[in-house]
Protein backbone atom coordinates (compact mmCIF):
# COMPACT_ATOMS: atom_id res chain seq x y z
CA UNK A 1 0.00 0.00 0.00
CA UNK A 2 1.45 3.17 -0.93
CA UNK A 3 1.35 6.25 1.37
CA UNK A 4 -0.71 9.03 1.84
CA UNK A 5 -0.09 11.25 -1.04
CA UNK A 6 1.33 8.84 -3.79
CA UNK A 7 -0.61 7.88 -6.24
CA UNK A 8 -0.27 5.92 -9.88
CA UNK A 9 -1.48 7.88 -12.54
CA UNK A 10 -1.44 7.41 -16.43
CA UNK A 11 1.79 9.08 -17.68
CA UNK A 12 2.65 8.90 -21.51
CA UNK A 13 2.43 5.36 -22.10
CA UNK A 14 2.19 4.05 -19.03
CA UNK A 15 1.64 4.70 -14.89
CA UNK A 16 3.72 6.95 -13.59
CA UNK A 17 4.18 7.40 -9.11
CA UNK A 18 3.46 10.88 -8.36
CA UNK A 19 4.02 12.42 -4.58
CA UNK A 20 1.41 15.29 -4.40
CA UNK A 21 1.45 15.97 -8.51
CA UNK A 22 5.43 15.55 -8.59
CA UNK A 23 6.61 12.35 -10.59
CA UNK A 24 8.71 10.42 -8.74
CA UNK A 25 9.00 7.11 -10.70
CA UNK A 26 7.42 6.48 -13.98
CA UNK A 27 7.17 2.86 -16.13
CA UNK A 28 6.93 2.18 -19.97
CA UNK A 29 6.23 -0.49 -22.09
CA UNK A 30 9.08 -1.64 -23.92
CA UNK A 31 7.20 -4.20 -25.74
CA UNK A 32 7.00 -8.23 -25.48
CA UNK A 33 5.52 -8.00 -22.01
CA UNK A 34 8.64 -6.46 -20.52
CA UNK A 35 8.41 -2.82 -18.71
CA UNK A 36 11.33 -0.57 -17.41
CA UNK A 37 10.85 1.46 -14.48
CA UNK A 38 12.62 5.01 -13.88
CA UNK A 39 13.43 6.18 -10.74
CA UNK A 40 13.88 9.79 -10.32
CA UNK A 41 13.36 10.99 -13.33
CA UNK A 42 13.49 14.68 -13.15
CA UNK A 43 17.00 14.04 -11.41
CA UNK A 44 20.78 12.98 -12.09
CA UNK A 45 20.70 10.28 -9.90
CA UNK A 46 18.33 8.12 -12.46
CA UNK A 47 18.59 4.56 -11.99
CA UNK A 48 16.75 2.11 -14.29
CA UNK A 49 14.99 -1.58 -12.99
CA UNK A 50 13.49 -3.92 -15.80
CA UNK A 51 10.98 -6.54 -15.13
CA UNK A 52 9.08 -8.97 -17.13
CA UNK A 53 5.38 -7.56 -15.96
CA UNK A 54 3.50 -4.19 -15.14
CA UNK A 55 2.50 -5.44 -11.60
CA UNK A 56 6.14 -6.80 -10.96
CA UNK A 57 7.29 -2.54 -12.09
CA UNK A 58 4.46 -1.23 -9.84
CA UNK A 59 5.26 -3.36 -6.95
CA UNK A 60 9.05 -2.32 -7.20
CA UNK A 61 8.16 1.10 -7.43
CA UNK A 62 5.90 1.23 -4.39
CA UNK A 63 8.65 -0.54 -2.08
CA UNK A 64 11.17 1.90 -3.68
CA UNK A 65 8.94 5.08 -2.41
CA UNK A 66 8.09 3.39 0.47
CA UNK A 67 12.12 3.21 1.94
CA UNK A 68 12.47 6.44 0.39
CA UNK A 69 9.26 7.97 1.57
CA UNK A 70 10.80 10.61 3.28
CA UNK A 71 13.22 11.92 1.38
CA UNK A 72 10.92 12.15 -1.03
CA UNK A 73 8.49 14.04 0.77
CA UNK A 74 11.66 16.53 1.46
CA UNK A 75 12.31 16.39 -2.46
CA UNK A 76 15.73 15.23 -2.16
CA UNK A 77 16.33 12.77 -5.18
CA UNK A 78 17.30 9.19 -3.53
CA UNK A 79 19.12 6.16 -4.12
CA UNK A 80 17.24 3.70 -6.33
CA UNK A 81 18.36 0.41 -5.10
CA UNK A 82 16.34 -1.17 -2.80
């Protein structure tokens, strides 16, 4: 479950995690049923997880902001690995 104020919204071609409007993480398609998920990607510190399913991507992302929840929430950009 994700945290008060984070929320999965449609983003380009596919969900992005916003923290109150501000994209934090975002996933796309990248065809064949795989998905890459971005990790802060308004930053420098990207970092870049691929999976072989939306829900695996989502899950990821949701732990990700969850350890990272509140340096997030200070809008420092954060490590990606989990």
């Amino acid at each position: 479950m994700l945290p008060k104020g984070f929320s999965f919204q449609t983003f380009n071609d596919g969900p992005a995690l916003l923290l109150d409007g501000r994209v934090v993480a975002d996933i796309v398609p990248l065809g064949d049923g795989r998905y890459r998920a971005c990790m802060n990607p308004l930053s420098f510190s990207i970092r870049y997880a691929y999976f072989g399913s939306l829900e695996e991507a989502m899950d990821y992302v949701a732990d990700w902001a969850v350890q990272w929840e509140d340096r997030l929430r200070d809008g420092v950009h954060v490590p990606s690995a989990l």
